[in-house]
N, C-alpha and C. Protein backbone atom coordinates (compact mmCIF):
# COMPACT_ATOMS: atom_id res chain seq x y z
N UNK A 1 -17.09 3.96 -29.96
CA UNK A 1 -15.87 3.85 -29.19
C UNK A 1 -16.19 3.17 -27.85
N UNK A 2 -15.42 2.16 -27.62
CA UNK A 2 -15.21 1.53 -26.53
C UNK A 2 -15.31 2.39 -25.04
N UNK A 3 -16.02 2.37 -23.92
CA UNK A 3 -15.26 2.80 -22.79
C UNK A 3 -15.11 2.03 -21.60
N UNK A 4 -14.07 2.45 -21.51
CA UNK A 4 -13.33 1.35 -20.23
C UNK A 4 -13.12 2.32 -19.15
N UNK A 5 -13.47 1.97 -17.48
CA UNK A 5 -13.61 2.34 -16.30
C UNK A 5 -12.26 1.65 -15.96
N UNK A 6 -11.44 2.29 -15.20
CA UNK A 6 -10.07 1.92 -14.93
C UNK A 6 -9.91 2.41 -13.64
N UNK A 7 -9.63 1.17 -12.54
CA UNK A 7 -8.79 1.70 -11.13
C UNK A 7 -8.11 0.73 -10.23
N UNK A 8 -7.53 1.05 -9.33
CA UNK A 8 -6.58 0.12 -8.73
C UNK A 8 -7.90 -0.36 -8.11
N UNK A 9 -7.53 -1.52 -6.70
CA UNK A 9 -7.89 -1.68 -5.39
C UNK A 9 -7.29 -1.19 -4.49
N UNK A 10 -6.35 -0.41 -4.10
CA UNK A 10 -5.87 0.43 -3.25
C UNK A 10 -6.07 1.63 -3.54
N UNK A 11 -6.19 2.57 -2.39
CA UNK A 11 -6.53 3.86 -2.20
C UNK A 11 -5.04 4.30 -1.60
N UNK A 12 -3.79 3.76 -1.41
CA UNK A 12 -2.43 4.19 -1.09
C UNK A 12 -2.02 5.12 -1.97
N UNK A 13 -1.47 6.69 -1.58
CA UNK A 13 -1.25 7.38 -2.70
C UNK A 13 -0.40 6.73 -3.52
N UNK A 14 0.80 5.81 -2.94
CA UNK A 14 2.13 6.00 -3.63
C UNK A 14 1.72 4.19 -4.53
N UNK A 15 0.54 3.96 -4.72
CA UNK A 15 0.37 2.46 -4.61
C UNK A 15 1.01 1.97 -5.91
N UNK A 16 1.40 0.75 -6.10
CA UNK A 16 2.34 0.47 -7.50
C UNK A 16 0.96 -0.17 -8.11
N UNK A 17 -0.12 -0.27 -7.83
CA UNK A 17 -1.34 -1.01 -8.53
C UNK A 17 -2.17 0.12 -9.52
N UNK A 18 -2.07 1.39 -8.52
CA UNK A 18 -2.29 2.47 -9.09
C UNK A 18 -1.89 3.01 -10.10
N UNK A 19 -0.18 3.29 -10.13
CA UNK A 19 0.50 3.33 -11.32
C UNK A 19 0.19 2.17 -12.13
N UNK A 20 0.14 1.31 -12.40
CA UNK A 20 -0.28 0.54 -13.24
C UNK A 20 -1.69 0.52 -13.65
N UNK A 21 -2.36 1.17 -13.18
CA UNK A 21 -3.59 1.02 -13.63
C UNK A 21 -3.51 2.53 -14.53
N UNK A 22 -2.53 3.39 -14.16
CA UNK A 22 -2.48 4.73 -14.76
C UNK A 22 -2.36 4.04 -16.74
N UNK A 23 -1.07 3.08 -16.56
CA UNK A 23 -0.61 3.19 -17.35
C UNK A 23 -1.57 2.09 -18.60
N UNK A 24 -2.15 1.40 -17.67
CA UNK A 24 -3.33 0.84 -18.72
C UNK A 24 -4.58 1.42 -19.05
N UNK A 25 -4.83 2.51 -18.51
CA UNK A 25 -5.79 3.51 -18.86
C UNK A 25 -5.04 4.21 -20.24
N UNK A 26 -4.01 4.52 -20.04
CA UNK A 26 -2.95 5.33 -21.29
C UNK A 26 -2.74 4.03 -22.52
N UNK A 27 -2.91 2.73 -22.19
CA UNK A 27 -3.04 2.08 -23.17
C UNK A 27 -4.34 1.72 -23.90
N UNK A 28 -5.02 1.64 -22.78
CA UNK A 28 -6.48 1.77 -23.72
C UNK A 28 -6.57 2.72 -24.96
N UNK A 29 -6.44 3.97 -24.19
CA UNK A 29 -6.18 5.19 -25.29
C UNK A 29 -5.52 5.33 -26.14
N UNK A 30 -4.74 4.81 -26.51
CA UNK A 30 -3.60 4.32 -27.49
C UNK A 30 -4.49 3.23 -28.56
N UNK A 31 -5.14 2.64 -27.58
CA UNK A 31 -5.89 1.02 -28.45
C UNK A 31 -6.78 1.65 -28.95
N UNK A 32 -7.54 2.85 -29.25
CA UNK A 32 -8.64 3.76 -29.41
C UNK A 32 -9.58 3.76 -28.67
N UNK A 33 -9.97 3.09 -27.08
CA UNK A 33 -10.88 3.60 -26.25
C UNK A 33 -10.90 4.78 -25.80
N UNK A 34 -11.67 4.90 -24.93
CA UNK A 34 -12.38 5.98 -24.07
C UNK A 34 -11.91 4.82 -22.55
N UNK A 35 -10.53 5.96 -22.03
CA UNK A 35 -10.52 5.24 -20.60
C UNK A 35 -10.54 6.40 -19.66
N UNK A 36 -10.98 5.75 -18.85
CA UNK A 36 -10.90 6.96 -17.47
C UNK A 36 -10.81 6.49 -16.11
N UNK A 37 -9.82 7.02 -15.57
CA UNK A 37 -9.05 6.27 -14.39
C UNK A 37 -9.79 7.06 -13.47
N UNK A 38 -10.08 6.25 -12.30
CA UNK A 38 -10.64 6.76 -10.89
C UNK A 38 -9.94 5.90 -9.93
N UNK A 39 -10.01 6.54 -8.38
CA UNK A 39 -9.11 6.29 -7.32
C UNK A 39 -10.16 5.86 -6.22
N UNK A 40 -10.55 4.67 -5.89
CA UNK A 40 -11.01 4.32 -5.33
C UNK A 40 -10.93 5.60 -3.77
N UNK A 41 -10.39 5.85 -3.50
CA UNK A 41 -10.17 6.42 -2.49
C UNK A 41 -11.30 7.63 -2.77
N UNK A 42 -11.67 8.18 -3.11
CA UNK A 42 -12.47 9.32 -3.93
C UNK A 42 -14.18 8.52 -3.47
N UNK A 43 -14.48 7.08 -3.19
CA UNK A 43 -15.66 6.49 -3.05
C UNK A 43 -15.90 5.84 -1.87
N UNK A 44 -15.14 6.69 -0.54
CA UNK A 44 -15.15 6.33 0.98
C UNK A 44 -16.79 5.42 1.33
N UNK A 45 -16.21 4.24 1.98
CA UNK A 45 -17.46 3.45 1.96
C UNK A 45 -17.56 2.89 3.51
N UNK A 46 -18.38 2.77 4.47
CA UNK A 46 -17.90 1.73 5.29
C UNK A 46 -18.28 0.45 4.97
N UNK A 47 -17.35 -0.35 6.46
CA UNK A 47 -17.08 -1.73 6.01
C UNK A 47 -18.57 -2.26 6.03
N UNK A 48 -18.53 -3.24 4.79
CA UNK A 48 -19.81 -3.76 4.87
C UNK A 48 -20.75 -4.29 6.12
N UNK A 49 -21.87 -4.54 6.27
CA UNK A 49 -22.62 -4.98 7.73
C UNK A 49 -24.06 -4.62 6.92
N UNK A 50 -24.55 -6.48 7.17
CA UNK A 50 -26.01 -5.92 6.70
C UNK A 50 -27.01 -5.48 7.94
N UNK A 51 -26.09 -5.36 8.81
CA UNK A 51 -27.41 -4.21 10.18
C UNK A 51 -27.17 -2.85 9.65
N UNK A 52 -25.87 -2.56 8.92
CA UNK A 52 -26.00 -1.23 8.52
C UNK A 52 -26.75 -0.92 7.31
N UNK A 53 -26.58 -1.95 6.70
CA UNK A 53 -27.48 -1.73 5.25
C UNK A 53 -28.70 -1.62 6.08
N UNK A 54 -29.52 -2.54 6.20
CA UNK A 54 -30.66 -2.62 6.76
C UNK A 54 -31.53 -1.11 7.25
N UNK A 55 -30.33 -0.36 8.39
CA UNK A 55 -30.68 0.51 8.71
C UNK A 55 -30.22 1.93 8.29
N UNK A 56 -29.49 1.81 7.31
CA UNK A 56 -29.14 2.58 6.42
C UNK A 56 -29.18 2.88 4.73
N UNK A 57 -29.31 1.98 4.29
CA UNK A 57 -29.43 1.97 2.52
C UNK A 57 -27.95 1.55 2.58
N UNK A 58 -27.91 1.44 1.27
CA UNK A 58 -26.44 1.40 0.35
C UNK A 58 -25.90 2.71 0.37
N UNK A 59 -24.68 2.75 0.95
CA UNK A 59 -24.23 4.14 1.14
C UNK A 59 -23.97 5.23 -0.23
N UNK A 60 -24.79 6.35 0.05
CA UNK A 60 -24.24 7.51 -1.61
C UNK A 60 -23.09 7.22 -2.38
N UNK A 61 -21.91 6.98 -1.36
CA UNK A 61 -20.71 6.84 -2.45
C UNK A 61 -20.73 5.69 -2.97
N UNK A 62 -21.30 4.30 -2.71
CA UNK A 62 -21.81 2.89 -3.65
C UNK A 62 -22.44 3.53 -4.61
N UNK A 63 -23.46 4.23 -4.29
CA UNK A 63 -24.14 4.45 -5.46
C UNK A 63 -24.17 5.58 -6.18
N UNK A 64 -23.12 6.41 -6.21
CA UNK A 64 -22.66 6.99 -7.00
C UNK A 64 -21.20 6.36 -7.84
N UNK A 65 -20.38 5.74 -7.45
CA UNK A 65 -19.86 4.93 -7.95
C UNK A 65 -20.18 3.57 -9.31
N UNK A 66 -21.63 2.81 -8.40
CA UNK A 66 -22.58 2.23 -8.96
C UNK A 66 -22.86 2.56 -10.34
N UNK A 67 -23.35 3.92 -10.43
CA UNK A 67 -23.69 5.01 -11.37
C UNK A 67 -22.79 5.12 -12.60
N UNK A 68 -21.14 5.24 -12.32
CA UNK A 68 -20.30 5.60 -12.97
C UNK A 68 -20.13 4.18 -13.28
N UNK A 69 -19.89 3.19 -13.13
CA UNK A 69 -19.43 2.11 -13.76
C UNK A 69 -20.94 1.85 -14.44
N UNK A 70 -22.15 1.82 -14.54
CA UNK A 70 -23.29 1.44 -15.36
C UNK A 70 -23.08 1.97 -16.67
N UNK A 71 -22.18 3.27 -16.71
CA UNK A 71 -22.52 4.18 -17.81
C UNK A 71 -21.04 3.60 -18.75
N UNK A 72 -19.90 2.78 -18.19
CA UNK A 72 -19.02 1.89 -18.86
C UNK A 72 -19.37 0.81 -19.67
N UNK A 73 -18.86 0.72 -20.45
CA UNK A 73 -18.75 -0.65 -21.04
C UNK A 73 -17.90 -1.94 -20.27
N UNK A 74 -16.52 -1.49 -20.21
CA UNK A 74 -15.93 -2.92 -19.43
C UNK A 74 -15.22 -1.83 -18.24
N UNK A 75 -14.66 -2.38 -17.48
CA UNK A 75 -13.36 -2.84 -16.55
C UNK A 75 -11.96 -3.01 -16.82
N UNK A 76 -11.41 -2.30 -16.19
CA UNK A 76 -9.99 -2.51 -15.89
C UNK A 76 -9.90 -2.34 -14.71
N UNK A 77 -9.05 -3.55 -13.87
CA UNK A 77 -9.17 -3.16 -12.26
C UNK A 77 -7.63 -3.94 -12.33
N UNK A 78 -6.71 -2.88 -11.37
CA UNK A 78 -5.62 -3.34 -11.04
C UNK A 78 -6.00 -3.90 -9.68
N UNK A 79 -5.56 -4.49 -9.36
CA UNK A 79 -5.99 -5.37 -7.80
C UNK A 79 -4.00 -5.79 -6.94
N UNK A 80 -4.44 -5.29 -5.92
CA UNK A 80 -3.42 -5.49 -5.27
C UNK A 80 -3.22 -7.11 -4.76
N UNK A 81 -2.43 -7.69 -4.31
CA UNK A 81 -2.76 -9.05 -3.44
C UNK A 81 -2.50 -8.92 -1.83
N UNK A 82 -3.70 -8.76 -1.04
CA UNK A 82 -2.80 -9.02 0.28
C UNK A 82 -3.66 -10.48 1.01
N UNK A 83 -2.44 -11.05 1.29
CA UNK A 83 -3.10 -11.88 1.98
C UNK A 83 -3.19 -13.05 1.07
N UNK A 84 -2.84 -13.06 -0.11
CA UNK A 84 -2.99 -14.53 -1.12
C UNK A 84 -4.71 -13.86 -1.45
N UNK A 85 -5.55 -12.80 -1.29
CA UNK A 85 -6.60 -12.67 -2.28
C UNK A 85 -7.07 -11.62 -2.16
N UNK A 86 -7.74 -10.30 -2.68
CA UNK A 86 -7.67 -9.46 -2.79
C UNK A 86 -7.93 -8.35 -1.48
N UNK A 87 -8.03 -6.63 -2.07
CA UNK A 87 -7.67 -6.41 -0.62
C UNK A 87 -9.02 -5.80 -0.04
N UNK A 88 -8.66 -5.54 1.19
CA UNK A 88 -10.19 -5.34 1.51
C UNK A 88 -10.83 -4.59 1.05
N UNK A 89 -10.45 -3.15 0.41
CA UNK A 89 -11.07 -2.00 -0.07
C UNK A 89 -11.84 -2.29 -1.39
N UNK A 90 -10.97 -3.25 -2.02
CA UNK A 90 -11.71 -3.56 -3.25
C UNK A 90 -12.45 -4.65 -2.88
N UNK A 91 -12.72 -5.59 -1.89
CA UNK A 91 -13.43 -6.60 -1.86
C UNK A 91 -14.96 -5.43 -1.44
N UNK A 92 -14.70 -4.67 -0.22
CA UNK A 92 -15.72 -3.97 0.33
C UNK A 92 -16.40 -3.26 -0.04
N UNK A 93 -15.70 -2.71 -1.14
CA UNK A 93 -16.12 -2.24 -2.53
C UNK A 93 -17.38 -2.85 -3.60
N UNK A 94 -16.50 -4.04 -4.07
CA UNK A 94 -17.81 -4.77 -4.59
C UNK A 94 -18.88 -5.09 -3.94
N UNK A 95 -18.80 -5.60 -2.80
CA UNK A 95 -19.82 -6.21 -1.54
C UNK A 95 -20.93 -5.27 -1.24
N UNK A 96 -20.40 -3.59 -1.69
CA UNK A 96 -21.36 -3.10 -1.61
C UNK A 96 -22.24 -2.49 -2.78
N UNK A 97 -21.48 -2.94 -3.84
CA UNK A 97 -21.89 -2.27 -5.06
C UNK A 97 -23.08 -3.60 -5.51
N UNK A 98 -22.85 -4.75 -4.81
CA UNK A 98 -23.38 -5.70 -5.29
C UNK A 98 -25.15 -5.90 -4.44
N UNK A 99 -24.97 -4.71 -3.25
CA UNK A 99 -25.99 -4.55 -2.99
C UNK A 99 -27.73 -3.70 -3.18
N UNK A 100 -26.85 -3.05 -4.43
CA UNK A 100 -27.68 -2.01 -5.11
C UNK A 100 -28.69 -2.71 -5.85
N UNK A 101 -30.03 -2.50 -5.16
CA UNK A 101 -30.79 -3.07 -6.00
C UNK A 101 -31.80 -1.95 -7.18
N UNK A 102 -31.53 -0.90 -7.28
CA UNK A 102 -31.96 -0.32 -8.57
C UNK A 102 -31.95 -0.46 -9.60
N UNK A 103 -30.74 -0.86 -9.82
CA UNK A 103 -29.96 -1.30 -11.32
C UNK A 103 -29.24 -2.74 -10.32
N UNK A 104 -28.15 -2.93 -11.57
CA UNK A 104 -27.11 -4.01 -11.52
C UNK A 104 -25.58 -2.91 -11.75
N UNK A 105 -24.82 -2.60 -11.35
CA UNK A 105 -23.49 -1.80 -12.07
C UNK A 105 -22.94 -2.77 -12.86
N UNK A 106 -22.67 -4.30 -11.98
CA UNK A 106 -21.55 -4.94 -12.38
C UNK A 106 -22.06 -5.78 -13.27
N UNK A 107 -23.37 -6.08 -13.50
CA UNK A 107 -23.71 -7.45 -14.15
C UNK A 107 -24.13 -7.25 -15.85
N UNK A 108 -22.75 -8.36 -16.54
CA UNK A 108 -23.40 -7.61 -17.79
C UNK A 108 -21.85 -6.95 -18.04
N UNK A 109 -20.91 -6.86 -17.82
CA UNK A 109 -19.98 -5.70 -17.90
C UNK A 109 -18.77 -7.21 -18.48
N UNK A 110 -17.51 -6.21 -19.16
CA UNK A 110 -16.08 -7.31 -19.32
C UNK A 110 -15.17 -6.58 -18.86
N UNK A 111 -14.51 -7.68 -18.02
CA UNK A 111 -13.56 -6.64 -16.91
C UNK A 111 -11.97 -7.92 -17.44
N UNK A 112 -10.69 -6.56 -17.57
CA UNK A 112 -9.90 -7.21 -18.00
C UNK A 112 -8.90 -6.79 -16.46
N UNK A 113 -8.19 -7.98 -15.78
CA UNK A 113 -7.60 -7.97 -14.39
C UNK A 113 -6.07 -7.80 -14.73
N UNK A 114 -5.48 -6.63 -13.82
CA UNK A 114 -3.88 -6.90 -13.64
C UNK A 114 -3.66 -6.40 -12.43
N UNK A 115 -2.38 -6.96 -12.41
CA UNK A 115 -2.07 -6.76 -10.47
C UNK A 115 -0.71 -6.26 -10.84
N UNK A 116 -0.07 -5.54 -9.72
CA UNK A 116 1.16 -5.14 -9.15
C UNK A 116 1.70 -5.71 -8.47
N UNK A 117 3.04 -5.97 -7.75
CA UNK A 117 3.37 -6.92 -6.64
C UNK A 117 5.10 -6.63 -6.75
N UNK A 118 5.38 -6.48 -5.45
CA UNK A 118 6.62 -6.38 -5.13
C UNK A 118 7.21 -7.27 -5.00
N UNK A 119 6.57 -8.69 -4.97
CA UNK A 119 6.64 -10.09 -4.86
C UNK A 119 6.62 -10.86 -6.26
N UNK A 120 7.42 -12.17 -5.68
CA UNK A 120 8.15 -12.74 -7.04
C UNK A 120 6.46 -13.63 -7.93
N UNK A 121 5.81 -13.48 -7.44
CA UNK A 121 4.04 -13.66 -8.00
C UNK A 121 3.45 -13.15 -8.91
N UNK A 122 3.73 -11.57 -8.84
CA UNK A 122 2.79 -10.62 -9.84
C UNK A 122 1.52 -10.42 -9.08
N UNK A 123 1.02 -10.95 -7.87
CA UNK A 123 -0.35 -11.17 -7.18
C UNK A 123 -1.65 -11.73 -7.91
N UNK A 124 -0.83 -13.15 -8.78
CA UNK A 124 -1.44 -14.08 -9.22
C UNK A 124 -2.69 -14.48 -8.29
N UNK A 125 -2.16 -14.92 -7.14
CA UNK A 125 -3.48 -15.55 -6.38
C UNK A 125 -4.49 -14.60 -5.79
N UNK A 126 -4.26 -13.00 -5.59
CA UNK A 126 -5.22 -12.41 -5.41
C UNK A 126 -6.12 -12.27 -6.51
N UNK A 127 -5.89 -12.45 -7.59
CA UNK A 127 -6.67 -12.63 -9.39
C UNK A 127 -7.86 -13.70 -8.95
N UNK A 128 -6.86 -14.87 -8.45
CA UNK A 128 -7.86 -15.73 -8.73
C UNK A 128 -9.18 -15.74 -8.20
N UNK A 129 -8.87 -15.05 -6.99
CA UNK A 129 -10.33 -14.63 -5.95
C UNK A 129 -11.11 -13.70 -6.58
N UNK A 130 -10.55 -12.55 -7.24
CA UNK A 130 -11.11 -11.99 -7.82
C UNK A 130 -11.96 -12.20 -9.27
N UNK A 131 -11.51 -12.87 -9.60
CA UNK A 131 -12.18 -13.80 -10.88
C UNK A 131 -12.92 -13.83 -10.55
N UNK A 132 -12.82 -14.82 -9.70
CA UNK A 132 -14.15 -15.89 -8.97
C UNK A 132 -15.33 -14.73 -8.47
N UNK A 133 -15.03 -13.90 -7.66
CA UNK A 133 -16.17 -12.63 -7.02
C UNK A 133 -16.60 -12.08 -8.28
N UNK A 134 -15.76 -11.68 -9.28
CA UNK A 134 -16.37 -10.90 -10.42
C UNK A 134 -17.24 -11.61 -11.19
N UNK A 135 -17.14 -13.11 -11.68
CA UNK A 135 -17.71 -14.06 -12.37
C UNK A 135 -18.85 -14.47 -11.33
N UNK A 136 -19.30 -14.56 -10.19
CA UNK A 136 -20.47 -14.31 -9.21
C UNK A 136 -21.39 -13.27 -9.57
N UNK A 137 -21.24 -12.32 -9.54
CA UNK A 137 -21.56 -11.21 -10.26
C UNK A 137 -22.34 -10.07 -11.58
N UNK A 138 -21.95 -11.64 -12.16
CA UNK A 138 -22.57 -11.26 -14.00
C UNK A 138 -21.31 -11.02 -14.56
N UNK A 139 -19.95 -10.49 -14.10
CA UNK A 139 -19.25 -9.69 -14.96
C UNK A 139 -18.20 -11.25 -15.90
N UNK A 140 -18.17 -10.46 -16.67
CA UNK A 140 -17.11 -11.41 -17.68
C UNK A 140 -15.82 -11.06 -17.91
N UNK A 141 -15.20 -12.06 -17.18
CA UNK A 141 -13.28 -11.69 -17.01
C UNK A 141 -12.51 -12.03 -18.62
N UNK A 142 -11.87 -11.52 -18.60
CA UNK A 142 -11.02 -12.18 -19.90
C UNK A 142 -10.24 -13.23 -19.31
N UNK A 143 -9.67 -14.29 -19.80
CA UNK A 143 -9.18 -15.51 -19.11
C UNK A 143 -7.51 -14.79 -19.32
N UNK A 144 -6.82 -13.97 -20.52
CA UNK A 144 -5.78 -13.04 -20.58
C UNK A 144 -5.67 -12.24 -19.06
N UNK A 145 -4.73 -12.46 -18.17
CA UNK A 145 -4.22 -10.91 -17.19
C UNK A 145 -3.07 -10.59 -17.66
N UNK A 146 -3.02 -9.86 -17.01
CA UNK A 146 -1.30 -8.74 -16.97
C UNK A 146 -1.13 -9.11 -15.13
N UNK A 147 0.60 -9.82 -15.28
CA UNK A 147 0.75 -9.58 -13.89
C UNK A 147 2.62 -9.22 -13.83
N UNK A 148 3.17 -8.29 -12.98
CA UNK A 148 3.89 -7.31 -12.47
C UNK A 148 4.34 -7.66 -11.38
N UNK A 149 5.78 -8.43 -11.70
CA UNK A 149 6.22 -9.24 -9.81
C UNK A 149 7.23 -8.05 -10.02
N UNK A 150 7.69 -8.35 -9.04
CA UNK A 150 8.28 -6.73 -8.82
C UNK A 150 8.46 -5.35 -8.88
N UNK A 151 7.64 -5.48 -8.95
CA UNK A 151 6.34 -4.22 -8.92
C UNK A 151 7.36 -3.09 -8.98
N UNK A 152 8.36 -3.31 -7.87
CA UNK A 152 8.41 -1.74 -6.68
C UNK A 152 9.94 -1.64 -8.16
N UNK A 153 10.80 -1.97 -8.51
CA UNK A 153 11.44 -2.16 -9.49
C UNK A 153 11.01 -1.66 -11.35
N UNK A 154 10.01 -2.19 -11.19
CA UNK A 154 9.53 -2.14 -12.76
C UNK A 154 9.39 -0.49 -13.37
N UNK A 155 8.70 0.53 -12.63
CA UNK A 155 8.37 1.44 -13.10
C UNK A 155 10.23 2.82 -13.14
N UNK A 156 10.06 3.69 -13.91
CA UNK A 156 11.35 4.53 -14.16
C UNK A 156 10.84 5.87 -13.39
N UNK A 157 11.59 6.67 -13.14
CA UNK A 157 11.40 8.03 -12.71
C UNK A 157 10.10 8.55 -13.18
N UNK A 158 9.87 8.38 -14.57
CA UNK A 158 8.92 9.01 -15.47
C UNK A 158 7.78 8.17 -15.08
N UNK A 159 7.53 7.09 -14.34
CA UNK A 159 6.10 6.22 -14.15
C UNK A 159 6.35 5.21 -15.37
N UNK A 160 7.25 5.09 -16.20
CA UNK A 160 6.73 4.21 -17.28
C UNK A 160 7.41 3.12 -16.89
N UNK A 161 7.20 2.25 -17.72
CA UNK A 161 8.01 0.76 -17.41
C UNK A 161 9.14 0.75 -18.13
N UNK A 162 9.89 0.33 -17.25
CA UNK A 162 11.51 0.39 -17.70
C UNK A 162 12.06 -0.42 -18.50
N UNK A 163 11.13 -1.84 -18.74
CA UNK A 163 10.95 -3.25 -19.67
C UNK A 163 9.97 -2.81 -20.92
N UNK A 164 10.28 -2.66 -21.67
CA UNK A 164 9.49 -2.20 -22.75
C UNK A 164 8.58 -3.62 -23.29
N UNK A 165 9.08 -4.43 -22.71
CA UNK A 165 8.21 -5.95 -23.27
C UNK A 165 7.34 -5.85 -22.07
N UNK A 166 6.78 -5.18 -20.99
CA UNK A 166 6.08 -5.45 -20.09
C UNK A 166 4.63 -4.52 -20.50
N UNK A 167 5.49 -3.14 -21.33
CA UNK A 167 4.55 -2.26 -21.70
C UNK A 167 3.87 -2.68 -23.04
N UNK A 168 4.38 -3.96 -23.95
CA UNK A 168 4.17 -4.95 -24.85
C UNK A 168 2.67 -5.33 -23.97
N UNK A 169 3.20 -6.07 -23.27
CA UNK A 169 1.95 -7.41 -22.90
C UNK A 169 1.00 -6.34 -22.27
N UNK A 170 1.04 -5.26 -21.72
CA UNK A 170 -0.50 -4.56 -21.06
C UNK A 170 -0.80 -4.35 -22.29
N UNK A 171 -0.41 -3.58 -23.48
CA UNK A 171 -0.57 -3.30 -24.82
C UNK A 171 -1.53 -4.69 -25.51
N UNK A 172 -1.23 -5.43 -25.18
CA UNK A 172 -1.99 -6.86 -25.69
C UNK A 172 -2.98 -6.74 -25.09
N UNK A 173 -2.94 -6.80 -23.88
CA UNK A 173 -3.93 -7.11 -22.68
C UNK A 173 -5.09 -6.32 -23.06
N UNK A 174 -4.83 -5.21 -23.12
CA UNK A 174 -6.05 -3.73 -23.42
C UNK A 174 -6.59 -4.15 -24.68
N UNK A 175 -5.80 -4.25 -25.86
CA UNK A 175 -6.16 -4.16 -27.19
C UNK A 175 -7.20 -5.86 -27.02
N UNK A 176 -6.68 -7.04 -26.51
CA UNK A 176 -8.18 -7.98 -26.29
C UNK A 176 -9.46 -6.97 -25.92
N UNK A 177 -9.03 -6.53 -24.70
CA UNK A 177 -10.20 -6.15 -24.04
C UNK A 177 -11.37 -5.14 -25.14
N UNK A 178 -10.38 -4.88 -25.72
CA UNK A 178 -11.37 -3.69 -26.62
C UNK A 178 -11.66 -4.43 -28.04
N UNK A 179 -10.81 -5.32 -28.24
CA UNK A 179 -11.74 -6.22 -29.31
C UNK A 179 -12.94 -7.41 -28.74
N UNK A 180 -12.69 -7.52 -27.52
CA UNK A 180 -13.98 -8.44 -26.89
C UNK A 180 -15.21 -7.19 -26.85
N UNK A 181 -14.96 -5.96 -26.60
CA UNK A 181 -16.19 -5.08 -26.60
C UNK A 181 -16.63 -5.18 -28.07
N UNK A 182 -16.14 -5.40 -29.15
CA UNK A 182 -15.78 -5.26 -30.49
C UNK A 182 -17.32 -4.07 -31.02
């Protein structure tokens, strides 16, 4: 069985990247993986600085984090867009996970990307940065995303998607991802 590591880039409780990442963790599981959603917020990091590395190591929560994605097979990362490319928590995130030199977490891994967005985009162009950082990396993107413009609209009382063709295409999206682990 497949397992897939699943989480937004925001640590906002109410974040719409989050819910969506809920709900592609629930599709994995449906596709027959092993998914398990984590909240970035749970892996408090400071902002990167290599005087702090230097004089500090890679901070415990990198590398306990580090840890938990080694023991995955792929990725699922909802990614917010701010700014036209991704946001800082998840950039600061990788930047430091990428400094672990014990192992590799990320290199070697297939990470399938979707974004949220209250905007008429889906947070297309924060993807693309993120591609690009993840494919730096070792990791292997699926060239398939899932993207969600109107984010703040899409989801129902219940968290689910109110477009049943939207809960279609993550349904696609996941089921690649778990036949690329094949």
């Amino acid at each position: 069985m497949s397992r897939v590591l699943v989480f937004a880039g925001s640590a906002r409780q109410a974040s719409l990247n989050k819910q969506l990442a809920q709900l592609g963790a629930a599709a994995l599981t449906a596709a027959g993986a092993e998914a398990r959603f984590i909240d970035l917020g749970d892996y408090p990091m400071p902002i990167y600085h290599g005087d702090l590395e230097a004089a500090d190591g890679v901070p415990p929560k990198a590398i306990e984090l580090g840890r938990l994605i080694h023991e995955y097979d792929a990725l699922l990362i909802a990614s917010p867009e701010n700014n036209a490319s991704v946001s800082s928590l998840l950039k600061n995130t990788i930047d430091w996970l990428s400094r672990i030199r014990e192992f590799t977490p990320l290199e070697g891994k297939t990470a399938a990307l979707i974004a949220a967005s209250p905007g008429a985009f889906g947070g297309v162009r924060g993807l693309y940065h993120l591609r690009a950082i993840l494919n730096t990396l070792g990791v292997e993107v699926l060239a398939q995303q899932f993207l969600l413009p109107r984010a703040h609209q899409a989801f129902g009382a219940d968290g689910e998607f109110i477009d049943p063709k939207q809960a279609e295409q993550l349904a696609k999206l996941v089921q690649r991802l778990v036949q690329a682990l094949g």
